[in-house]
C-alpha atoms as a PDB file:
ATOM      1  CA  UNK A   1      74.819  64.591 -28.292  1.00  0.00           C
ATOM      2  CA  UNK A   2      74.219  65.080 -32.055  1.00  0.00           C
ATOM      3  CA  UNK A   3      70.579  65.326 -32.969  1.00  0.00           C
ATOM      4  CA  UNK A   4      69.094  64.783 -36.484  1.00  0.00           C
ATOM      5  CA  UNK A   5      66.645  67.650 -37.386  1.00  0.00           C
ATOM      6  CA  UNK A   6      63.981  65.493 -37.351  1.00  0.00           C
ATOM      7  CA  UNK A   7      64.248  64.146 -34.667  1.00  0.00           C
ATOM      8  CA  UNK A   8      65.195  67.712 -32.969  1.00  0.00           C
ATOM      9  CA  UNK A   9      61.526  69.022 -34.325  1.00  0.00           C
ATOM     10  CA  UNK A  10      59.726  66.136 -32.613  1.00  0.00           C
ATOM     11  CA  UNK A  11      61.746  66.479 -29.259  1.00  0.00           C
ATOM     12  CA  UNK A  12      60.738  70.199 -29.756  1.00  0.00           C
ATOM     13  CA  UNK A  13      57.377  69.541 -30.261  1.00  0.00           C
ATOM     14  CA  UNK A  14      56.960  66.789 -27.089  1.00  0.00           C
ATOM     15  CA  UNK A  15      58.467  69.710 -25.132  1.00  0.00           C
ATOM     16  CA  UNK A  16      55.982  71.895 -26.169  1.00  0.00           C
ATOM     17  CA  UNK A  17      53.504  69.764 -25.242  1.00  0.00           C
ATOM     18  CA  UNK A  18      54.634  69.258 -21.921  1.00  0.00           C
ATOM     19  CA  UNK A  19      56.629  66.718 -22.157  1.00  0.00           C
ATOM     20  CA  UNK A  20      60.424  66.423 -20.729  1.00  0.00           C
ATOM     21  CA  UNK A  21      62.989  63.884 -22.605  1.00  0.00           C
ATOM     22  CA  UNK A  22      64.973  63.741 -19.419  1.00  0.00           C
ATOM     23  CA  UNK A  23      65.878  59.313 -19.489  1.00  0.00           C
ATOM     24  CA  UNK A  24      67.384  58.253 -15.781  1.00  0.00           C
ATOM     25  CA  UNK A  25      68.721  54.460 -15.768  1.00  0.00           C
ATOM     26  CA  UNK A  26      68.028  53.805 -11.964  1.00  0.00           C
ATOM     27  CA  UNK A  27      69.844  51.712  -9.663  1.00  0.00           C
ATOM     28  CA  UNK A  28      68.200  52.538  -6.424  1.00  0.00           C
ATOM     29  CA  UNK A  29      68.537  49.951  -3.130  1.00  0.00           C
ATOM     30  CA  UNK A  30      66.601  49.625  -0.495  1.00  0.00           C
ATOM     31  CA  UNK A  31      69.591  50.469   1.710  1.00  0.00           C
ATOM     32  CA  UNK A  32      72.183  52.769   1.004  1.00  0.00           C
ATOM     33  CA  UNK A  33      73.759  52.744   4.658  1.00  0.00           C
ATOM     34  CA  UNK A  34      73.714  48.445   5.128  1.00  0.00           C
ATOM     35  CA  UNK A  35      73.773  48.073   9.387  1.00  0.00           C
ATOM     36  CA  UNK A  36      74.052  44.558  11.244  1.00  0.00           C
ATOM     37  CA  UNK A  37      70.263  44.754  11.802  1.00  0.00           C
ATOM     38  CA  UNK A  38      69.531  44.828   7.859  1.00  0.00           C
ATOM     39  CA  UNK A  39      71.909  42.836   6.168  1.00  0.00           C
ATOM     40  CA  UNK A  40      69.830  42.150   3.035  1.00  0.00           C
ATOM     41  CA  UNK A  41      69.680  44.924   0.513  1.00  0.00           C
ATOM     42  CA  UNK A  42      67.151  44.868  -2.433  1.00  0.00           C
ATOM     43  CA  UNK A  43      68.324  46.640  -5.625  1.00  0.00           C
ATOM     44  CA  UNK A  44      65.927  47.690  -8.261  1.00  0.00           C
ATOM     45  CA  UNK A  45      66.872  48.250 -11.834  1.00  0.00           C
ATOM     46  CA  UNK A  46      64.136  50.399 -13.973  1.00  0.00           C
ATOM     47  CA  UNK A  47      64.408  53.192 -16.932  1.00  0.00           C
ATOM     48  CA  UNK A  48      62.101  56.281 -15.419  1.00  0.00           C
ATOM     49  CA  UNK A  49      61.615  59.758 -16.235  1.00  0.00           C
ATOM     50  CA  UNK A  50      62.350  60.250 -12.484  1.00  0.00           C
ATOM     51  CA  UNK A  51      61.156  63.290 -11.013  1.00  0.00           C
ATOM     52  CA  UNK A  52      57.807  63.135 -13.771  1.00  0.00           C
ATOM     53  CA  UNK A  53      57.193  59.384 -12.943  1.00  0.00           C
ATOM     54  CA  UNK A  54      56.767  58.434 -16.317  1.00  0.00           C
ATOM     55  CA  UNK A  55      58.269  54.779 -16.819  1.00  0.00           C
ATOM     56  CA  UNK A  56      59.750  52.749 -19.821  1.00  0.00           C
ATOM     57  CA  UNK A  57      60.077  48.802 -20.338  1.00  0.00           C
ATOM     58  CA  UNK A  58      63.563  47.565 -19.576  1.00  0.00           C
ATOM     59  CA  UNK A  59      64.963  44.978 -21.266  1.00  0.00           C
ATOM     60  CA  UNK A  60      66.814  42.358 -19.294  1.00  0.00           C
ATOM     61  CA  UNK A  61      70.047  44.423 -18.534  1.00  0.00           C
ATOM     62  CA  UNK A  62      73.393  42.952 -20.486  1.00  0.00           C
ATOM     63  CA  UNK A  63      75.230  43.510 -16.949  1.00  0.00           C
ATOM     64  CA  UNK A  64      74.706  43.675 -13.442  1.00  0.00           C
ATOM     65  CA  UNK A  65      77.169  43.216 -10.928  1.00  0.00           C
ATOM     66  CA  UNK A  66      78.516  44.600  -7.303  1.00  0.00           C
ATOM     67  CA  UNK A  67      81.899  45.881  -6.961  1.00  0.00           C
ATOM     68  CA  UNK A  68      83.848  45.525  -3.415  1.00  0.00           C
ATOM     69  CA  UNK A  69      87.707  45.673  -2.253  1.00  0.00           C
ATOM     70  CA  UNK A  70      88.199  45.430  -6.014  1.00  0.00           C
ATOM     71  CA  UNK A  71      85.807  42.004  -5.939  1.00  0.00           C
ATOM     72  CA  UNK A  72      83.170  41.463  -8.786  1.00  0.00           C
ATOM     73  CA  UNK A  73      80.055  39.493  -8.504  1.00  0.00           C
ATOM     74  CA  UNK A  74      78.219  38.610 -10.799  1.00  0.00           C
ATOM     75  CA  UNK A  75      74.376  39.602  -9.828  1.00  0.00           C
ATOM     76  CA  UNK A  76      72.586  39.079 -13.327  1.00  0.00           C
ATOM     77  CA  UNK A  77      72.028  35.444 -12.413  1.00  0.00           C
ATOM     78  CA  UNK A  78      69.975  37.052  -9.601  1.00  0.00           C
ATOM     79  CA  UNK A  79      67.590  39.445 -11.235  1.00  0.00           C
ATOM     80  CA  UNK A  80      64.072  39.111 -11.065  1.00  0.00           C
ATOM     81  CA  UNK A  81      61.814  40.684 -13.404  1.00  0.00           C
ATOM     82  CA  UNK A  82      59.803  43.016 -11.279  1.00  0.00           C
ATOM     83  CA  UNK A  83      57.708  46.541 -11.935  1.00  0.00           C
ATOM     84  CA  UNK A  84      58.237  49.891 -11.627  1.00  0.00           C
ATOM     85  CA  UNK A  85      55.608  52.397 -12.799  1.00  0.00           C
ATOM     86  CA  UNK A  86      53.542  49.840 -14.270  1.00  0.00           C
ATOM     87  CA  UNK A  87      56.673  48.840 -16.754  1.00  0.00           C
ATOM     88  CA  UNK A  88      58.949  45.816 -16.618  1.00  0.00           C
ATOM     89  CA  UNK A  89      61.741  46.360 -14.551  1.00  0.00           C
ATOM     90  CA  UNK A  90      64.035  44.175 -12.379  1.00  0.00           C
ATOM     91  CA  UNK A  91      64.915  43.639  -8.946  1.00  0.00           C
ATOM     92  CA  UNK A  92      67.672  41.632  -6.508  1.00  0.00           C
ATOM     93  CA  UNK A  93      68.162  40.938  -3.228  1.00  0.00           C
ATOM     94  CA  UNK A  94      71.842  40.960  -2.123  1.00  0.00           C
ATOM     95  CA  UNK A  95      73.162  39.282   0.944  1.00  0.00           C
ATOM     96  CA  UNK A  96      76.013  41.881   2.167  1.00  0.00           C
ATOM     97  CA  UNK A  97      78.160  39.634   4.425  1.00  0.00           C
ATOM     98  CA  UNK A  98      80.875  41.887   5.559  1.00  0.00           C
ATOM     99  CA  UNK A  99      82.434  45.667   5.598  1.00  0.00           C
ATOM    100  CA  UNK A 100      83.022  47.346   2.492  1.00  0.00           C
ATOM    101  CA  UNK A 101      82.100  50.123   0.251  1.00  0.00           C
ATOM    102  CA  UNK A 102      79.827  48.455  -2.438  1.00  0.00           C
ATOM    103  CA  UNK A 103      79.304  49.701  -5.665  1.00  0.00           C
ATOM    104  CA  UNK A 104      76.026  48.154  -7.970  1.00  0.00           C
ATOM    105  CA  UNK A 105      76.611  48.793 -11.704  1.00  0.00           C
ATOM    106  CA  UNK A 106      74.014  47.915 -14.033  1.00  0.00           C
ATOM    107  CA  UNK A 107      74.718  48.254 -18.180  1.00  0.00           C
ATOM    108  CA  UNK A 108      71.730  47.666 -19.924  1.00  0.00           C
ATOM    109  CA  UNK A 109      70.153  46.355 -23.417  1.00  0.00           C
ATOM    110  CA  UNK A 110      70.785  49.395 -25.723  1.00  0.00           C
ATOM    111  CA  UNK A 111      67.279  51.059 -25.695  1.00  0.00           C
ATOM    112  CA  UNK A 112      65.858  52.393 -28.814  1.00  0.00           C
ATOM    113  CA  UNK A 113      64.505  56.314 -28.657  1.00  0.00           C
ATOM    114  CA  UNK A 114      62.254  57.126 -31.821  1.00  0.00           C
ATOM    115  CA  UNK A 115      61.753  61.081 -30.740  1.00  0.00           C
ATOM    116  CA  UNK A 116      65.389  61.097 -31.189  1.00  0.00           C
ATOM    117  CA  UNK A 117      66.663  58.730 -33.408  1.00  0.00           C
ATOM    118  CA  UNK A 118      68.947  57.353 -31.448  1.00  0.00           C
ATOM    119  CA  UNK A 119      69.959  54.404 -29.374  1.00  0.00           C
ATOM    120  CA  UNK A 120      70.672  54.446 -25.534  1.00  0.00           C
ATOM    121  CA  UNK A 121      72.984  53.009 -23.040  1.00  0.00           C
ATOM    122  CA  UNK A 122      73.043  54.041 -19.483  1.00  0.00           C
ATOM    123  CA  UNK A 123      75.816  52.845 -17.458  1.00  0.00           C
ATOM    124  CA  UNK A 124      74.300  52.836 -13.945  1.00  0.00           C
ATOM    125  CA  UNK A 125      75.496  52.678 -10.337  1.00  0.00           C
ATOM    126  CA  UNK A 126      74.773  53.723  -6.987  1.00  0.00           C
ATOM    127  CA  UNK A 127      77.488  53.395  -4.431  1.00  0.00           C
ATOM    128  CA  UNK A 128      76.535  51.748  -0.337  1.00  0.00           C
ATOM    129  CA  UNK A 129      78.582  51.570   2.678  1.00  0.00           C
ATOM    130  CA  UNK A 130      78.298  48.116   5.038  1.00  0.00           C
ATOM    131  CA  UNK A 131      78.872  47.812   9.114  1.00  0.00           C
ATOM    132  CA  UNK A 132      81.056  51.176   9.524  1.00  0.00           C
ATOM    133  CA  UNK A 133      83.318  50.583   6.291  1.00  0.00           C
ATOM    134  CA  UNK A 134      84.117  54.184   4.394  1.00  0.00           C
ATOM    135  CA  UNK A 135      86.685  53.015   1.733  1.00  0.00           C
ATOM    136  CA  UNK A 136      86.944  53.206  -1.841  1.00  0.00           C
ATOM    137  CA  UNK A 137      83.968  55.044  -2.842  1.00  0.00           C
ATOM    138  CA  UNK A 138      86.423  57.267  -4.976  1.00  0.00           C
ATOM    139  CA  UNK A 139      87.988  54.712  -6.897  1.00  0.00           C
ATOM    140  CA  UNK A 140      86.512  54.137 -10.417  1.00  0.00           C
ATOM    141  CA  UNK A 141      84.882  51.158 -11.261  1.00  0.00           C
ATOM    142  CA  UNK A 142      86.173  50.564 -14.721  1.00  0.00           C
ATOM    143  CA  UNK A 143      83.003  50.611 -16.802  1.00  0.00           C
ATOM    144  CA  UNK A 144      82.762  52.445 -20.000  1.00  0.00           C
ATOM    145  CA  UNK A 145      82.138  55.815 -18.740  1.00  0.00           C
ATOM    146  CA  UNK A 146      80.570  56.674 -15.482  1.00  0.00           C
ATOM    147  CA  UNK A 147      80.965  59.903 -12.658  1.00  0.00           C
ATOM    148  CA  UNK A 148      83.680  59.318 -10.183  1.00  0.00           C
ATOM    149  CA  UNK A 149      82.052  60.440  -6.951  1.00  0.00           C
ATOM    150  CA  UNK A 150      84.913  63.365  -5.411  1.00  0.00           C
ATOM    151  CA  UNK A 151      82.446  63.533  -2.155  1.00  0.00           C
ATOM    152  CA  UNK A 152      81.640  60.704  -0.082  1.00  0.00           C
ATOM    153  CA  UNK A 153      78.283  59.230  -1.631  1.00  0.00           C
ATOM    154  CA  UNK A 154      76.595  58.249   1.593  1.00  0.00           C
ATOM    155  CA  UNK A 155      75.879  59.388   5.173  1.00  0.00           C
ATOM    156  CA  UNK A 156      75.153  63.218   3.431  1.00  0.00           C
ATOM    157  CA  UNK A 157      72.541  65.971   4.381  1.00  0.00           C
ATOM    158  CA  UNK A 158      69.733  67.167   1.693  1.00  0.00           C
ATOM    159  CA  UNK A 159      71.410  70.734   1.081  1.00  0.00           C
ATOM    160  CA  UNK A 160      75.238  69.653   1.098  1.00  0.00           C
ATOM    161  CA  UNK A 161      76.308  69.714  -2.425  1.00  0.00           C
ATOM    162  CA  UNK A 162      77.897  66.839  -4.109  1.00  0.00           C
ATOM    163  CA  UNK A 163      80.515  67.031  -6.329  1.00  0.00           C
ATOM    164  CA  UNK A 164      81.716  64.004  -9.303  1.00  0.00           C
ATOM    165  CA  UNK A 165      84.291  63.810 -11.958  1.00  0.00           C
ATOM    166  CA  UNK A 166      82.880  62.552 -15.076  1.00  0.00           C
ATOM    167  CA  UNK A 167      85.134  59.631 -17.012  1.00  0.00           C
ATOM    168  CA  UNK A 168      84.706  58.342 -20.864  1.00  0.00           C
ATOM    169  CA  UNK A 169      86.587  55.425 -21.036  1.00  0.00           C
ATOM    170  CA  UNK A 170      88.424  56.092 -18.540  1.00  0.00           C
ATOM    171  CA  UNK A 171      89.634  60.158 -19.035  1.00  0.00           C
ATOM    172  CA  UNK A 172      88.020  62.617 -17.800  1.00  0.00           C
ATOM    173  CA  UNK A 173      85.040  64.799 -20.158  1.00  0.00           C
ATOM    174  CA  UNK A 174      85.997  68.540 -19.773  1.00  0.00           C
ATOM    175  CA  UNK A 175      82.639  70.604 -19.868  1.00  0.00           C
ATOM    176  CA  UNK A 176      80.425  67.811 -19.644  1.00  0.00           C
ATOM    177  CA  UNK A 177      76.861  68.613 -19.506  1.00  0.00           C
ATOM    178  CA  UNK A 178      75.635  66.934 -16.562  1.00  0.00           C
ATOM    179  CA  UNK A 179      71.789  66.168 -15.820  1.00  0.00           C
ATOM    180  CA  UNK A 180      70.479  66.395 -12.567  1.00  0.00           C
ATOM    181  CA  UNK A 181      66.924  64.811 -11.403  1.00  0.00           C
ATOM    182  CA  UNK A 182      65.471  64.072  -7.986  1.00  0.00           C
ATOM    183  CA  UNK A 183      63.702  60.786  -7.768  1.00  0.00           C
ATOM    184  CA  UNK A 184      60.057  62.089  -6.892  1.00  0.00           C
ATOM    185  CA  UNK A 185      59.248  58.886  -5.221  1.00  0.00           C
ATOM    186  CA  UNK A 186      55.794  59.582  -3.761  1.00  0.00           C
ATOM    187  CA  UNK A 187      54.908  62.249  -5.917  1.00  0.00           C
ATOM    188  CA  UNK A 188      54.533  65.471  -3.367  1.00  0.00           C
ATOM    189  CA  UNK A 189      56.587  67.574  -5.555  1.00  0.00           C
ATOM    190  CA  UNK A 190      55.591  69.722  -8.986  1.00  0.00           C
ATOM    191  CA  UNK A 191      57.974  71.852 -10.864  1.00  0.00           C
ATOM    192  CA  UNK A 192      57.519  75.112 -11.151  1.00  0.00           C
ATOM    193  CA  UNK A 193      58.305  75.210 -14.768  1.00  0.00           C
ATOM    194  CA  UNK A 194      59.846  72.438 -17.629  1.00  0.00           C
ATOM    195  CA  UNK A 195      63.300  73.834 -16.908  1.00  0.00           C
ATOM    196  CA  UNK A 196      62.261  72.811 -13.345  1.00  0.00           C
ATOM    197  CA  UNK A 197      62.546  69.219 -13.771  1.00  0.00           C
ATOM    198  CA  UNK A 198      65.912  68.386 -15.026  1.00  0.00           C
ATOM    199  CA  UNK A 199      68.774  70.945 -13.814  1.00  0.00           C
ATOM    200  CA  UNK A 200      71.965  70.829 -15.365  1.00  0.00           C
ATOM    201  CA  UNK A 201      75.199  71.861 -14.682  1.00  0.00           C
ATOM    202  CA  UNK A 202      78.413  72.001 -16.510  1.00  0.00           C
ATOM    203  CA  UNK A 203      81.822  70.324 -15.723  1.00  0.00           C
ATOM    204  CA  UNK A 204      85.061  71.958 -15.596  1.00  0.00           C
ATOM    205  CA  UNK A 205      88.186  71.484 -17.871  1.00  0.00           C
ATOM    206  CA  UNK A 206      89.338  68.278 -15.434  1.00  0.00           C
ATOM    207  CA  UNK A 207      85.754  67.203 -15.862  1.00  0.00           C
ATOM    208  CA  UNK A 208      84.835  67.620 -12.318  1.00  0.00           C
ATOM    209  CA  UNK A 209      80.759  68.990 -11.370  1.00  0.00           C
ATOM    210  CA  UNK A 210      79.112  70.221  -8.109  1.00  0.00           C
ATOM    211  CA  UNK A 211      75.622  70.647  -7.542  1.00  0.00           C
ATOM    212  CA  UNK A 212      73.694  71.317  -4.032  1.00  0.00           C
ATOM    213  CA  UNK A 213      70.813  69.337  -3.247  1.00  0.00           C
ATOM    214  CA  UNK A 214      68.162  70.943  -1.768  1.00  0.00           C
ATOM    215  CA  UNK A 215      66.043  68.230  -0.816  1.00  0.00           C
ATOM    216  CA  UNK A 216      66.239  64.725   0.936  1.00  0.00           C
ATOM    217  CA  UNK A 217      66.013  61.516  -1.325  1.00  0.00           C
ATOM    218  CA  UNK A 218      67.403  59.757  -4.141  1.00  0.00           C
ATOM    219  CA  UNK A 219      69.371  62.103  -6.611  1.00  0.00           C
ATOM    220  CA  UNK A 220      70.561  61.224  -9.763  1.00  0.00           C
ATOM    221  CA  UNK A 221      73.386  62.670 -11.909  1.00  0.00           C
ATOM    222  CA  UNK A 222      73.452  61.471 -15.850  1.00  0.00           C
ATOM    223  CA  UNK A 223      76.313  63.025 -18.081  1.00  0.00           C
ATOM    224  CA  UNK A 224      75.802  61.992 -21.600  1.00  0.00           C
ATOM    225  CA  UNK A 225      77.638  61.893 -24.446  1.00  0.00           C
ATOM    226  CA  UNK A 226      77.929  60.197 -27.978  1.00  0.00           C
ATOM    227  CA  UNK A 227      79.274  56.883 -28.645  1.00  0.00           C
ATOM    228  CA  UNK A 228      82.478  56.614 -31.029  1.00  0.00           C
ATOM    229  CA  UNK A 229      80.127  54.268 -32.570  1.00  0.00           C
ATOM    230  CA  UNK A 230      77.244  53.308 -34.241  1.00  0.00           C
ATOM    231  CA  UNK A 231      74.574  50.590 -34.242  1.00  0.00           C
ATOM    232  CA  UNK A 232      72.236  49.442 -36.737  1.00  0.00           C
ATOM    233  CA  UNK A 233      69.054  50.482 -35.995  1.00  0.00           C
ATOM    234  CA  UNK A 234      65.609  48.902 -35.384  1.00  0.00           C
ATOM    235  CA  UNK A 235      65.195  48.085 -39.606  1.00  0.00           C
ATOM    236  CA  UNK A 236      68.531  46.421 -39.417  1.00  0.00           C
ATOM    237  CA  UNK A 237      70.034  48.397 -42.185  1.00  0.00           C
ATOM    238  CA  UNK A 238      70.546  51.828 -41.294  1.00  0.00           C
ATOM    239  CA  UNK A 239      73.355  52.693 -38.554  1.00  0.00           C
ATOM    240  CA  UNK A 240      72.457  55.057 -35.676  1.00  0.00           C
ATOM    241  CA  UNK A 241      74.237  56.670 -33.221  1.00  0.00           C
ATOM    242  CA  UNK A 242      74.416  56.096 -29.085  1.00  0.00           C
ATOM    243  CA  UNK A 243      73.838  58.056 -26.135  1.00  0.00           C
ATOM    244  CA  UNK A 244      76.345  57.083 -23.825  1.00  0.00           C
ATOM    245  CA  UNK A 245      75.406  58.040 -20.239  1.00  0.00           C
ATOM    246  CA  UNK A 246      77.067  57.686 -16.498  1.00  0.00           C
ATOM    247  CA  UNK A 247      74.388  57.488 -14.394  1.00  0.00           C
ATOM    248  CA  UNK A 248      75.438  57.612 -10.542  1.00  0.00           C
ATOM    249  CA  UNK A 249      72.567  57.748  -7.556  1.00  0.00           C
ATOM    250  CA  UNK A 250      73.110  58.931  -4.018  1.00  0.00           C
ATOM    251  CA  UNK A 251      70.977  59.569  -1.030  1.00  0.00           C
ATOM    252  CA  UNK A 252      70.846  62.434   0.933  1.00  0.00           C
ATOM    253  CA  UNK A 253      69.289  62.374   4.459  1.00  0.00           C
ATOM    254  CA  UNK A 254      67.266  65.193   6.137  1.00  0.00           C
ATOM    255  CA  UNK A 255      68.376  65.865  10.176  1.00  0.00           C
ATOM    256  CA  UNK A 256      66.463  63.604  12.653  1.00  0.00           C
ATOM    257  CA  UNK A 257      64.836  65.385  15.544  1.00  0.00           C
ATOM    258  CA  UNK A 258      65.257  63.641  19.139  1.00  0.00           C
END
């Protein structure tokens, strides 16, 4: 991602203050393992700073949808505006009727970033498994650009690692920079230091990542990079460029004593 000095100073200077610049779109359900005693899933959509818990408005998305046995449904119709760290957000609930892999994809309103002159679009999913099913979760899902997850994104242990091929329009990125964040739900956790907060990790030539999780919860993986386009910005005259990022969330579990 290209950033205009400017705009590089005043990220610098945020940082210094304290501040980390790390955006997550989040798709995160209320059930990422759907079982014939739950059938109903709620899905909320939100822009966070997740592990900080810092929140930002977001706009009505431009798409959300749920993926299954190469199905589409349509789920903006079903949206709700809703909160999420006192900031507008969005929220469904989804009837899941039968097996399946299900994949949620959200593509929001291009959001405008002053500190870095720049617009961003997060193309969002998380990926859920319904009544035993464990099929598909490794075929893309044909959206802009977006991480192709190579390990099965459900039913995993805080401390496996996860590994994800990163696509842009459809190829593979080699050396993609890849963003890591847990979602710090409740809070308990501090970093240790800035760097703390958002690890990273670099893809390889075929644009494939892993990354261990240490801890249970919601993780989120963003690999950004910059649009082959531009869009005017917020004066209408000017063109600026866009953040692209594939945004994928999975849940790992801790063990259950007996």
């Amino acid at each position: 991602m290209k950033i205009k000095a400017a705009a590089m100073t005043a990220a610098l200077l945020a940082m210094m203050a304290g501040e980390a610049f790390a955006h997550f779109g989040m798709v995160i359900p209320s059930e990422n393992i759907v079982t014939p005693a739950k059938k109903n899933v709620k899905v909320d959509l939100s822009f966070i700073h997740p592990f900080e818990l810092k929140g930002m408005d977001l706009a009505k998305p431009k798409q959300f949808f749920m993926v299954s046995g190469g199905e589409k449904t349509d789920l903006l119709p079903e949206i709700k505006e809703s909160k999420v760290l006192d900031h507008q957000a969005w929220t469904a609930d989804v009837a899941i009727k039968k097996p399946g892999v299900y994949g949620f994809v959200m593509e929001p309103t291009p959001y405008w970033e002053p500190a870095e002159d720049i617009y961003i679009i997060h193309y969002t999913k998380t990926l859920i498994a319904a009544f035993g099913a464990d099929q598909g979760w490794d075929e893309p899902l044909g959206i802009a650009t977006e991480i192709v997850p190579l390990t099965r994104p459900f039913g995993n242990y805080a401390g496996n690692s996860f590994t994800g091929k990163v696509l842009l329009n459809g190829k593979p990125v080699p050396g993609a920079e890849v963003e890591v964040e847990l979602y710090n739900k409740d809070g308990k956790f501090e970093a240790p230091s800035d760097y703390h907060v958002t690890q990273v990790v670099k893809a390889d030539a075929n644009g494939v990542f892993t990354f261990a999780c240490p801890h249970p919860g919601w993780w989120g993986f963003a690999a950004l990079n910059e649009a082959d386009y531009k869009l005017k910005g917020p004066d209408g005259k000017e063109e600026k460029g866009v953040e692209l990022g594939a945004v994928l969330w999975t849940y790992l579990d801790s063990y259950k004593t007996k």
